[in-house]
Each structure stands twice: as C-alpha cells, then as structure tokens.
C-alpha atoms as a PDB file:
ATOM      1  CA  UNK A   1       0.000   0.000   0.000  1.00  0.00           C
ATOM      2  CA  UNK A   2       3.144   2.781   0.484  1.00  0.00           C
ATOM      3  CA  UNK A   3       4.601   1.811  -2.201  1.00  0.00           C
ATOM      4  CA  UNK A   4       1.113   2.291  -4.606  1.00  0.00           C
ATOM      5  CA  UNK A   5       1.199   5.682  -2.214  1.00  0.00           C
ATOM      6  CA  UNK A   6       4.247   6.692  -3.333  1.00  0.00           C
ATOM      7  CA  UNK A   7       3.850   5.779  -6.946  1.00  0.00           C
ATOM      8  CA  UNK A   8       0.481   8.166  -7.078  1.00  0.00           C
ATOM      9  CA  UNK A   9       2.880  10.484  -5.176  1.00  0.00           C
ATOM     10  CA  UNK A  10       5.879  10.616  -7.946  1.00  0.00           C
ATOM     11  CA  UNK A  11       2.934  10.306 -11.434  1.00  0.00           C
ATOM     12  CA  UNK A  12       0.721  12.794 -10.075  1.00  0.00           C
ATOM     13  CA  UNK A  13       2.658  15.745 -11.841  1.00  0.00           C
ATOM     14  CA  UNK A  14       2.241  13.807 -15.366  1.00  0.00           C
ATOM     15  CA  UNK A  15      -1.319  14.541 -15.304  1.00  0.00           C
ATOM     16  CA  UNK A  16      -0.883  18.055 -14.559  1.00  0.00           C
ATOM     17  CA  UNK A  17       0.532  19.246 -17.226  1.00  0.00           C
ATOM     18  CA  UNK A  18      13.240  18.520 -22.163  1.00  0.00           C
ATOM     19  CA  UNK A  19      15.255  18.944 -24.931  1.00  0.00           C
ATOM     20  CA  UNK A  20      18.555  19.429 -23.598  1.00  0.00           C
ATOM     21  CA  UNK A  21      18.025  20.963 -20.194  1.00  0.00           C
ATOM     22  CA  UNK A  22      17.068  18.400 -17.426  1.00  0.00           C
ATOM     23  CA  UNK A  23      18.878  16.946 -13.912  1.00  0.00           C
ATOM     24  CA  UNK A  24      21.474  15.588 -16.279  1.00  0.00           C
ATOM     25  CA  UNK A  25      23.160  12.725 -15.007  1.00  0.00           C
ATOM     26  CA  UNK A  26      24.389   9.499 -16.382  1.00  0.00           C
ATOM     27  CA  UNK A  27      26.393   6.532 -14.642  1.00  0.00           C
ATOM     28  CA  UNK A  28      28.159   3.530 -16.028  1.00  0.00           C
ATOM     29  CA  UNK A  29      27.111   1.468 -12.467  1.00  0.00           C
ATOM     30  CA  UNK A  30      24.166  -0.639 -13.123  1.00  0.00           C
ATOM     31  CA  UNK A  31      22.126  -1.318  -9.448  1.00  0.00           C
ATOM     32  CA  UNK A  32      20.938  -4.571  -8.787  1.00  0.00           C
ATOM     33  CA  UNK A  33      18.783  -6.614 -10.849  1.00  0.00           C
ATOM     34  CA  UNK A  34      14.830  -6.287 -11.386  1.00  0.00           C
ATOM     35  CA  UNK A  35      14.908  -2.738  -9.922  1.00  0.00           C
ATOM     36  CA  UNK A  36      13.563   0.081 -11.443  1.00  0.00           C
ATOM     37  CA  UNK A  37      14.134   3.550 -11.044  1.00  0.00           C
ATOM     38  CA  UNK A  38      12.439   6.307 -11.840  1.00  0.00           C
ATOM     39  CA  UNK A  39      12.644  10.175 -12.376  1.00  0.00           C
ATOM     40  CA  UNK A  40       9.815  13.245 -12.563  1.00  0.00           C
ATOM     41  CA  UNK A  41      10.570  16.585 -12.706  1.00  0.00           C
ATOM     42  CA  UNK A  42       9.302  20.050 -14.065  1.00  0.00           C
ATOM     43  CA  UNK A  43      11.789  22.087 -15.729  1.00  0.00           C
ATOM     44  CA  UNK A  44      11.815  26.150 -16.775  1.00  0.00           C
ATOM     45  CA  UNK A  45      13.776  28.130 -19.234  1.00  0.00           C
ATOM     46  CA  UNK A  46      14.485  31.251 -19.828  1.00  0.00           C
ATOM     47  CA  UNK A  47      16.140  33.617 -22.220  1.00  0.00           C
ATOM     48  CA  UNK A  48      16.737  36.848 -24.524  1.00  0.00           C
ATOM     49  CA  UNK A  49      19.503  36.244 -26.196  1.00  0.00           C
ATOM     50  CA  UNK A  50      21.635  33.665 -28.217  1.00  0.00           C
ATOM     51  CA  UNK A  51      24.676  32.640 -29.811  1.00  0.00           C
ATOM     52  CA  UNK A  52      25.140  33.318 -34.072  1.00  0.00           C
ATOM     53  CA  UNK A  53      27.018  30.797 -36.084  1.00  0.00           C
ATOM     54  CA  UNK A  54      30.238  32.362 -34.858  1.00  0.00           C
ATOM     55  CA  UNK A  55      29.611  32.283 -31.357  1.00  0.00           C
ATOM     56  CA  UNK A  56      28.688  35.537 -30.424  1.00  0.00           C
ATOM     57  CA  UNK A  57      26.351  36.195 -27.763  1.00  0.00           C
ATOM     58  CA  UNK A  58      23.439  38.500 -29.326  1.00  0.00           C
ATOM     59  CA  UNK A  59      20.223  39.641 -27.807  1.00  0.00           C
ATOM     60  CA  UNK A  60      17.252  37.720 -29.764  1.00  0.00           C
ATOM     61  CA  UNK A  61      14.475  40.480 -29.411  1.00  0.00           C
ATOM     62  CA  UNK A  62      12.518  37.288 -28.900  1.00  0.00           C
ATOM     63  CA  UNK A  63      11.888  36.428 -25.195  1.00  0.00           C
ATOM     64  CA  UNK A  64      11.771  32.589 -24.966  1.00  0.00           C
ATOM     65  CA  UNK A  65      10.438  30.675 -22.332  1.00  0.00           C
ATOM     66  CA  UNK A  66       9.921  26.590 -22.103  1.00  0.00           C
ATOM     67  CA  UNK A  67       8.478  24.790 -19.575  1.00  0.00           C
ATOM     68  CA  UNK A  68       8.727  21.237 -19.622  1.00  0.00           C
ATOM     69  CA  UNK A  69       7.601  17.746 -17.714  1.00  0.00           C
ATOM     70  CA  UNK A  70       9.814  14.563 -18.069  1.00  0.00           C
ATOM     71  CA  UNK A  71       9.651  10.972 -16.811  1.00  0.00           C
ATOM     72  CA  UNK A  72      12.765   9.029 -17.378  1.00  0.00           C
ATOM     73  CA  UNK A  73      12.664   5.409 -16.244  1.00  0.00           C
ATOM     74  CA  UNK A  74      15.057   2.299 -15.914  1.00  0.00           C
ATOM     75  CA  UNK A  75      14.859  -1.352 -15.255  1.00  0.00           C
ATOM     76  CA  UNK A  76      17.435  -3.589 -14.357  1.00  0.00           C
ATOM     77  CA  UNK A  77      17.580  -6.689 -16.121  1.00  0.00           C
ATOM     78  CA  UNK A  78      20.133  -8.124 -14.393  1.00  0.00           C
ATOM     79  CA  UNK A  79      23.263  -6.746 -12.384  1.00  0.00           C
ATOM     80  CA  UNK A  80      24.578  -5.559 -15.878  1.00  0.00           C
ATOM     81  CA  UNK A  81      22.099  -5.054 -18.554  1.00  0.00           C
ATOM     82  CA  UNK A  82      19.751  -2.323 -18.254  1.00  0.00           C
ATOM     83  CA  UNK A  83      16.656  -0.655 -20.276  1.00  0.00           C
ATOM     84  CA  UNK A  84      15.529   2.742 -20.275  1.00  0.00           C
ATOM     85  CA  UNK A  85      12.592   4.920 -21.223  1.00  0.00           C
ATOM     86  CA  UNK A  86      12.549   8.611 -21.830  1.00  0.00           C
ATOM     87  CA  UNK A  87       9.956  10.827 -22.723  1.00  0.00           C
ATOM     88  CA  UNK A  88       8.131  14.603 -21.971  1.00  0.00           C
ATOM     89  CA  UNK A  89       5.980  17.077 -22.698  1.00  0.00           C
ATOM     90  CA  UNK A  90       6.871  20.616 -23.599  1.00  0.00           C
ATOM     91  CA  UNK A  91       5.091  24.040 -23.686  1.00  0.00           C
ATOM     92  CA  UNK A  92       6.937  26.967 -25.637  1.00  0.00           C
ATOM     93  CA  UNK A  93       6.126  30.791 -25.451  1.00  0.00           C
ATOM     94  CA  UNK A  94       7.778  33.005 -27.909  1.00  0.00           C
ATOM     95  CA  UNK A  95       6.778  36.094 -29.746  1.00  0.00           C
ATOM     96  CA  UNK A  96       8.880  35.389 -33.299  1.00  0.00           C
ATOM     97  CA  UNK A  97       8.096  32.269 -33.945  1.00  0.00           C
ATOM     98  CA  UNK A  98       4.468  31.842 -32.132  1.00  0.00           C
ATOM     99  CA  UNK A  99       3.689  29.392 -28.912  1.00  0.00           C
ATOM    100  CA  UNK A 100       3.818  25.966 -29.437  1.00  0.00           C
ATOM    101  CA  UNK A 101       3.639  22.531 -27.386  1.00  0.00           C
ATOM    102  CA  UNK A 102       3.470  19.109 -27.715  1.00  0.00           C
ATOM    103  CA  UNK A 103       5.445  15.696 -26.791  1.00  0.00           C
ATOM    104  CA  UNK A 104       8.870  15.283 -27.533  1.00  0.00           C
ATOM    105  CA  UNK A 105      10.502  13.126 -29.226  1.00  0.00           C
ATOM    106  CA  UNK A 106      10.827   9.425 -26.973  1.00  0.00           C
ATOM    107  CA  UNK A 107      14.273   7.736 -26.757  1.00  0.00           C
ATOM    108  CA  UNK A 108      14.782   4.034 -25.307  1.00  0.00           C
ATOM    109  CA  UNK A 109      18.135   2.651 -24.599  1.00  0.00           C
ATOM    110  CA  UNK A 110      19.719  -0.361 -23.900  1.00  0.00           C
ATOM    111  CA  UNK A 111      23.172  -0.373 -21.066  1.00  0.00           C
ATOM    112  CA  UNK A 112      25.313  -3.435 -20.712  1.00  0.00           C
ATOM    113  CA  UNK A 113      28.555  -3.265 -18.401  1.00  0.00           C
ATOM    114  CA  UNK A 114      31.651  -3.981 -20.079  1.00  0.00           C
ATOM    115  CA  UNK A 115      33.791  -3.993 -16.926  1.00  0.00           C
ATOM    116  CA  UNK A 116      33.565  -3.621 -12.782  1.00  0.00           C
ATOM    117  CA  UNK A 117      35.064  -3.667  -9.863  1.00  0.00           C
ATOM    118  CA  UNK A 118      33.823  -2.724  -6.387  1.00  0.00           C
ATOM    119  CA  UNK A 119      34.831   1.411  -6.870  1.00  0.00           C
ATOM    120  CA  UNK A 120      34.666   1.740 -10.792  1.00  0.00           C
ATOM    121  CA  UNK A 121      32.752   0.625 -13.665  1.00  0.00           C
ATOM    122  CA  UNK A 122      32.753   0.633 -17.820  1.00  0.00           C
ATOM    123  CA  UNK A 123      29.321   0.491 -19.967  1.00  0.00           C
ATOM    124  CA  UNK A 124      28.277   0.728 -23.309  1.00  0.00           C
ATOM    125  CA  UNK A 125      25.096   2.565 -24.491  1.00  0.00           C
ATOM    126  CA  UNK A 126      22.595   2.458 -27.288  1.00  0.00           C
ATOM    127  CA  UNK A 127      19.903   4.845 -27.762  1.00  0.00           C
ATOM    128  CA  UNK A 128      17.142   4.852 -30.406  1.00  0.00           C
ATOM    129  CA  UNK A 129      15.210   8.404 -30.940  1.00  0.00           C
ATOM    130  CA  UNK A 130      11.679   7.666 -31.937  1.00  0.00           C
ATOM    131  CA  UNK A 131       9.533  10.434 -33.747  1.00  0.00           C
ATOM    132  CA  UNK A 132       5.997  10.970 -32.494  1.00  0.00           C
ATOM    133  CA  UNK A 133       5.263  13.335 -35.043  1.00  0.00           C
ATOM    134  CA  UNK A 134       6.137  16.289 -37.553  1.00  0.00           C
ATOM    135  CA  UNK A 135       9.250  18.706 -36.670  1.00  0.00           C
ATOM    136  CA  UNK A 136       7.538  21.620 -33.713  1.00  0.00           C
ATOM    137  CA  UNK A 137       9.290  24.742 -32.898  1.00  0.00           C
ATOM    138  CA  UNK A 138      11.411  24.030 -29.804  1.00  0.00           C
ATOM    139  CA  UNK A 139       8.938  20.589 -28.879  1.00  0.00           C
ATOM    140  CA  UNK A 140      10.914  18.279 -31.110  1.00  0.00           C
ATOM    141  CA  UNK A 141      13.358  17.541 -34.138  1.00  0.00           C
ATOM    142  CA  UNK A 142      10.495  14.513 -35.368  1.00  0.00           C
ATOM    143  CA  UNK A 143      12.978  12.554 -36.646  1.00  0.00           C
ATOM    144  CA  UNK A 144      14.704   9.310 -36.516  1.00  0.00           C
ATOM    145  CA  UNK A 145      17.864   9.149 -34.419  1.00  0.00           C
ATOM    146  CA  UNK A 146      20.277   7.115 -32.391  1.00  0.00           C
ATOM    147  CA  UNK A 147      23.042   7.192 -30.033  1.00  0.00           C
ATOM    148  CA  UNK A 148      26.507   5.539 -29.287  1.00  0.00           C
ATOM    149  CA  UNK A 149      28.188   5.891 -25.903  1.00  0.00           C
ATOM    150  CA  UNK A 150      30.875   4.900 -23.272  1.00  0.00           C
ATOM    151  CA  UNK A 151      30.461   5.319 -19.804  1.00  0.00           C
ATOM    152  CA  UNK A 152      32.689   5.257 -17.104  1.00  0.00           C
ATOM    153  CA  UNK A 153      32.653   5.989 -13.609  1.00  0.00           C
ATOM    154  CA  UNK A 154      34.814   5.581 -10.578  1.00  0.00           C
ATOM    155  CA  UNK A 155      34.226   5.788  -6.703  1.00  0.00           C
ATOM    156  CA  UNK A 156      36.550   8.107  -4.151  1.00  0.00           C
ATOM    157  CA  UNK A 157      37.345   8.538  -0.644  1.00  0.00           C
ATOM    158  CA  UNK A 158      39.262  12.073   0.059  1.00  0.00           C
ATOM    159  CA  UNK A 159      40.151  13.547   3.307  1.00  0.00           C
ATOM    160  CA  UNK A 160      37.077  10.824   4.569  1.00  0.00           C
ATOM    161  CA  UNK A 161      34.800  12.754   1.845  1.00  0.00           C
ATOM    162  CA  UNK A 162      32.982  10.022  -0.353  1.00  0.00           C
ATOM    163  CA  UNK A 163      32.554  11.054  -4.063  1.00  0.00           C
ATOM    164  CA  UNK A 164      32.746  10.253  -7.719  1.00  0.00           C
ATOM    165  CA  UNK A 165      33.012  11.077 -10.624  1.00  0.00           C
ATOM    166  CA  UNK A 166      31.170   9.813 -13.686  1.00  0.00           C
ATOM    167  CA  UNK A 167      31.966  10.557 -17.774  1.00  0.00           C
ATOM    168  CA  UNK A 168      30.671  10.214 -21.266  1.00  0.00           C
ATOM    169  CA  UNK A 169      31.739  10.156 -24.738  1.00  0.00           C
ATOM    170  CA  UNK A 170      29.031   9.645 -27.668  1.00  0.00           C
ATOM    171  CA  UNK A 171      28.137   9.729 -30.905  1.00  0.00           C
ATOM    172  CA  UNK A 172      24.341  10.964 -31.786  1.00  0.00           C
ATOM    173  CA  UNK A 173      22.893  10.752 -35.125  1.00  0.00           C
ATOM    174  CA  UNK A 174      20.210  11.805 -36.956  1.00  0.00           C
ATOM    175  CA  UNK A 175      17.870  10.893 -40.156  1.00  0.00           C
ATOM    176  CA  UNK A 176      19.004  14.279 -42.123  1.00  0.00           C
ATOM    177  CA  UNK A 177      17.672  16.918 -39.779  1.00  0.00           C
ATOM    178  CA  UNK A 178      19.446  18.245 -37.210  1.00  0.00           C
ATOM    179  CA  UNK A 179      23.672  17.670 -37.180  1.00  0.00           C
ATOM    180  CA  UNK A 180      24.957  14.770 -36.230  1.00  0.00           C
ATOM    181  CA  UNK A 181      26.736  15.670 -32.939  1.00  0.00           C
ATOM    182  CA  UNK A 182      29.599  14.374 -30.778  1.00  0.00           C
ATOM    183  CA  UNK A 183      28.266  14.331 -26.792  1.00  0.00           C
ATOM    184  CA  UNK A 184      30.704  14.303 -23.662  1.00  0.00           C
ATOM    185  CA  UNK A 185      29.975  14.878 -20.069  1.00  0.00           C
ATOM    186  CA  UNK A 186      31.527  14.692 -17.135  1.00  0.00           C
ATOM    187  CA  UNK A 187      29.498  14.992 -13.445  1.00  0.00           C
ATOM    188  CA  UNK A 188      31.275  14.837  -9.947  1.00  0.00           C
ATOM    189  CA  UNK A 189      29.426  14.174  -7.087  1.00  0.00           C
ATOM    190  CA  UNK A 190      29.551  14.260  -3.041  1.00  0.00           C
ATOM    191  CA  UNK A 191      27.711  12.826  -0.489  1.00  0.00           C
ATOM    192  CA  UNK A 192      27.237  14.805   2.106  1.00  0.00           C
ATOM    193  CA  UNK A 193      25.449  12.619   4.423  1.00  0.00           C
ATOM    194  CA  UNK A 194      23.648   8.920   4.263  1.00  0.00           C
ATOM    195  CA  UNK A 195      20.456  10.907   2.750  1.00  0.00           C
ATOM    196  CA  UNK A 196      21.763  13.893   0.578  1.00  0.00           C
ATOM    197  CA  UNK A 197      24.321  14.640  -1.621  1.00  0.00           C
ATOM    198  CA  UNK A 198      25.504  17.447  -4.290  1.00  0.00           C
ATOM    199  CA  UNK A 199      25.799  16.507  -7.848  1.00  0.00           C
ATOM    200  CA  UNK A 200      28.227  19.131 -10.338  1.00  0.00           C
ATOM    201  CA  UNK A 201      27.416  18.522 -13.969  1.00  0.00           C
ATOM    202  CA  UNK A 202      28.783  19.558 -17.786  1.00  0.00           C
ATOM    203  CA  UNK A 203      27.573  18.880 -20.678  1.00  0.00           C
ATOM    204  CA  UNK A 204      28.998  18.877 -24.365  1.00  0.00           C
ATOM    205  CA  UNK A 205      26.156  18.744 -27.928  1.00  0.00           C
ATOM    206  CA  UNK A 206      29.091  19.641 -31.066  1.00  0.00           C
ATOM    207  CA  UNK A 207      27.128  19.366 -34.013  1.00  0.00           C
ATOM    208  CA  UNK A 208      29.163  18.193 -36.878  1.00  0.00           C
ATOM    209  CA  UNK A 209      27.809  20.189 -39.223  1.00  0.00           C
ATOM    210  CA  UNK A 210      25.836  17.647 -41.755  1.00  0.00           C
ATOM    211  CA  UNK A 211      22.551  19.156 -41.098  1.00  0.00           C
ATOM    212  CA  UNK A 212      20.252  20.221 -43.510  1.00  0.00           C
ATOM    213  CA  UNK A 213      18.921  23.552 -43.813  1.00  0.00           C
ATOM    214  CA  UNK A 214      15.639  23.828 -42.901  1.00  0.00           C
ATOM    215  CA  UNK A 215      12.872  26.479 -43.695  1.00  0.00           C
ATOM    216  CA  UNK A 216      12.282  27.450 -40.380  1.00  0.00           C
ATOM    217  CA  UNK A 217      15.268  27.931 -38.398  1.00  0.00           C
ATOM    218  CA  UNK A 218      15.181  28.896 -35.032  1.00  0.00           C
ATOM    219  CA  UNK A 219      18.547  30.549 -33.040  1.00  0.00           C
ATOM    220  CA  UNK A 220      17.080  29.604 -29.528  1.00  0.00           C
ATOM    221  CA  UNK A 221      16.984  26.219 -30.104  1.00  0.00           C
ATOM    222  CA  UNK A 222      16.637  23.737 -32.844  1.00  0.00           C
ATOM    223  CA  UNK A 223      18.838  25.272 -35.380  1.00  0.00           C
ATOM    224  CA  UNK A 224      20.433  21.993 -37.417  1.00  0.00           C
ATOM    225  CA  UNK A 225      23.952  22.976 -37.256  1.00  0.00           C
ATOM    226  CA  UNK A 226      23.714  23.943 -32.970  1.00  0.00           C
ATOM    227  CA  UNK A 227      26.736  23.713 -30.376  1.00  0.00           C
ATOM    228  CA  UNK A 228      26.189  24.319 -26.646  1.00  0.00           C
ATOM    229  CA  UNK A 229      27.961  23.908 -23.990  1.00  0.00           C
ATOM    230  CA  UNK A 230      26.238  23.480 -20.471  1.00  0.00           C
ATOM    231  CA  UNK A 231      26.641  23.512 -16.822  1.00  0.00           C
ATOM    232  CA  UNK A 232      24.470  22.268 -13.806  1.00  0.00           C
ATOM    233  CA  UNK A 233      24.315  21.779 -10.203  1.00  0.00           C
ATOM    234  CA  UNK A 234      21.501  19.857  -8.136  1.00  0.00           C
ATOM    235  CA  UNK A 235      20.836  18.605  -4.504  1.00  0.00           C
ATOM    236  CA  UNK A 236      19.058  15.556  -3.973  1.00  0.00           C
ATOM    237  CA  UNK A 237      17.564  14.504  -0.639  1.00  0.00           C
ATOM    238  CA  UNK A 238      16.967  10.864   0.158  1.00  0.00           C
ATOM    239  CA  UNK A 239      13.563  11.148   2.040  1.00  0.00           C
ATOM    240  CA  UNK A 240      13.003   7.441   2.084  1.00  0.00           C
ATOM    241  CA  UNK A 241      14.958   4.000   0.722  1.00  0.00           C
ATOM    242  CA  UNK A 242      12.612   4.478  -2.212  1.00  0.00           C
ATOM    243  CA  UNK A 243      11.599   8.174  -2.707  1.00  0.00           C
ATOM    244  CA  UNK A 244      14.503  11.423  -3.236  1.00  0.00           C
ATOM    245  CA  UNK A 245      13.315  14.627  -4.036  1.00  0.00           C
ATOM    246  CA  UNK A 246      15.997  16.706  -6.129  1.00  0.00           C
ATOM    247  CA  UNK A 247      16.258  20.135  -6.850  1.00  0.00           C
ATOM    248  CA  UNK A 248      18.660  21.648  -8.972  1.00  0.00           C
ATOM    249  CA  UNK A 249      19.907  24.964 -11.866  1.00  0.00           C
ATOM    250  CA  UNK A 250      21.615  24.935 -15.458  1.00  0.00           C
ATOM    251  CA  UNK A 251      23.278  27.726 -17.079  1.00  0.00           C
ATOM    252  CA  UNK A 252      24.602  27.960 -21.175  1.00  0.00           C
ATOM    253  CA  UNK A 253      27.990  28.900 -20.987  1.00  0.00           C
ATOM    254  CA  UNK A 254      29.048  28.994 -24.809  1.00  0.00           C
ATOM    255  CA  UNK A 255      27.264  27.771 -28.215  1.00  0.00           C
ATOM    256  CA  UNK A 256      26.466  28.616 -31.914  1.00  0.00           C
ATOM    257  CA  UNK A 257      22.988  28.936 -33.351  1.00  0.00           C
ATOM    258  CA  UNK A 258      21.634  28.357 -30.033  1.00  0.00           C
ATOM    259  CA  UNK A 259      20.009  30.122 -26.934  1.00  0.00           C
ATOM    260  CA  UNK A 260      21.772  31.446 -23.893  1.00  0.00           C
ATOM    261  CA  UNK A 261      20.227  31.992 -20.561  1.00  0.00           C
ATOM    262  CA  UNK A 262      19.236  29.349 -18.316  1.00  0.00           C
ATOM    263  CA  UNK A 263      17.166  27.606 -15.854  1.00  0.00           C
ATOM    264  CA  UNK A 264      15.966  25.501 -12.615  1.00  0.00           C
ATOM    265  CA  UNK A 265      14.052  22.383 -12.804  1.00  0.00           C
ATOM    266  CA  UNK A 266      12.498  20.112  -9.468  1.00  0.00           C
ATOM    267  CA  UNK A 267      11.457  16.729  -9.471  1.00  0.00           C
ATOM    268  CA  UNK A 268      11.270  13.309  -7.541  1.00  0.00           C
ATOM    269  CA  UNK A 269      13.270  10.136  -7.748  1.00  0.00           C
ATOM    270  CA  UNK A 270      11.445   6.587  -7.014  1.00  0.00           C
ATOM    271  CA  UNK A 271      13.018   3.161  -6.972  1.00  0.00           C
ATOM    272  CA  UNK A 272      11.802  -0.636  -5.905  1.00  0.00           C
END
C-alpha cells in the first residue's frame, strides 16, 4: 500500500501538465537486478539572447520561455544489462516564432557493463530516438535518431569525503535533420550525508555540421547545425529507501545557433 502511495505520489505531476536541459546525469554502475528507477521533474527556461554561427552572444528580441515535464525510467535486467525509457511534454512561449507545445521526441536505450570492480565501472550505451510526429518549434526535431556511448565511472574517498566522478563520450545521429553531434559529459558528485548529496554537472552537444537547412530555423533552439555547452548543479535529498526529491539549476555557458540563458528544474526520484 506505500509503495502504490508513493507511486500516485511521484505520477501525479504527469497529469498536470526537455530537450537538452534536465537533472542531467548518467552513470556507467548498473544497481541490482529487477529494480527500477524512476525520475519526474518540471523544468523552466528562460532567455533573450543567443549565440550566431560564430559564437557571439546576441540579444534575440525574442523572449523565450519553455516549460517542460519529463519521466525518465530504468529497469534492471540483471546486475549488468539495463533498459531505459525517456519521454516529456513541452510548452513553448515566444513572440517570433508563435507558442507551441506538444510531446517530444521518446528515446529508449539499452546499457550493458563492459567492466567492474567494487569502486569503478565501464558500460556501453545504445539509444534509439523515436519520432511521435512532424518537426515543432522548440517541442521536437520529429525525426529518426540514435546514439553511441561509453560510460565510465569511478568511486573516491578524500580527506574521509565520499565522491565520484562519472563521464561520457558519444556519438548521436540523426535521419538528415538536425547535425549529427559528438556528446561528452563529465558529473562529480559528493555525499554529504547517508540521505543527501551534491551533484556538479557539464555537458557537451558539437554538431558536426551535416545538417540540412531547414525552412524554419530557429537561433534559440533547434537550429540543425547547434553547439552548446552546459553547466548544472543539483541537490538531492533521500527522504526514504525508495523516494529522493531533487532540486537543482543549469546555465549555457558557450554555443552557436543556439540560446543562452538558463534555468531551474524540481522533481522526484522513485526506486523498488
């Protein structure tokens, strides 16, 4: 019965109402099998300006705001294969281009563990990007895509602090429209106490530049030849074994053909 509790707890916000801003954070340890996790959370950006093709920061005359809900969720098939689910819905104010919402674009993923020990671990990712519908302004790309990575992530102790660090390298593609683009990342995290910790995040989307032009192109977000570089920091609180609540802000600190600004987002974690 607290565990259905919980569960009405963590989907309620789904009925209520991410692109590339969200509580970020990828590991190459896999927890134990038949468990699944799960993560809600509203996120809000803002900005007025953006980055040209040569990287220089611009006001847009365009005040941009998204709002967004996601619910990313994992199973564990066993202690070293694992499944994932990804998906959101987006609402988009804008004077230039006009409001717009809808459901982004879904990705599922498959994680196997290619090495571990008891402090560090090595995975391999595949992602599939599945279109739900036409390209929208800012909602999603609506196109075909998919996803090569390598995790890794490694376990600390210093001065009798516990924390660790976790990377990523990938390759994203796409069916024509946007860039193909090379992804890193790289997140280091503390743990304060048994129940919360501090996560430090940065992110890495280098488009190539293979995409095709398009007849609506958008400099906030979208464009098919975008680079952006991100940061983030978030708290999480460990309320019970199975429920955290995290909080957390992002910032854009460089890019071409792409928004500036930033944002905060808040959400729940669940696991059993």
């Amino acid at each position: 019965m607290f565990k259905k509790l919980l569960t009405i707890i963590f989907l309620t916000p789904s009925l209520l109402i991410a692109y590339i801003d969200e509580p970020y954070h990828e590991t190459a340890f896999i927890g134990p099998a038949h468990t699944f996790y799960g993560l809600s959370y509203y996120s809000y950006y803002h900005t007025k300006h953006f980055w040209d093709s040569q990287g220089k920061r611009l006001p847009s005359f365009n005040p941009f705001t998204r709002k967004s809900y996601r619910l990313d969720m994992e199973h564990t098939l066993s202690s070293s294969q694992s499944v994932f689910v990804e998906g959101g819905y987006t609402m988009v104010e804008e004077r230039l281009n006009g409001n717009s919402r809808g459901i982004e674009d879904p990705e599922a993923s498959w994680q196997t563990l290619l090495y571990a020990d008891t402090r560090s671990a090595l995975s391999g990712k595949l992602t599939l990007i599945i279109p739900v519908g036409p390209k929208k302004s800012c909602v999603r790309f609506g196109q075909w895509g998919g996803e090569i990575k390598v995790l890794y992530s490694k376990i600390f102790d210093h001065w009798k602090i516990p924390f660790w660090i976790d990377m990523g390298l990938g390759y994203r593609l796409y069916g024509g429209f946007p860039s193909d683009q090379i992804r890193a990342s790289l997140s280091i995290g503390w743990k304060g106490t048994a129940r919360f910790w501090l996560i430090s995040s940065s992110q890495l989307y280098y488009g190539v530049g293979n995409g095709k032009k398009d007849a609506n192109q958008n400099n906030i977000c979208f464009h098919p030849n975008f680079r952006l570089l991100t940061s983030q920091v978030q708290a999480i609180y460990q309320m019970f074994d199975c429920l955290a609540f995290n909080i957390g802000g992002y910032l854009h600190l460089w890019g071409e053909n792409i928004g500036a600004g930033g944002g905060f987002y808040a959400g729940s974690w669940i696991l059993f």
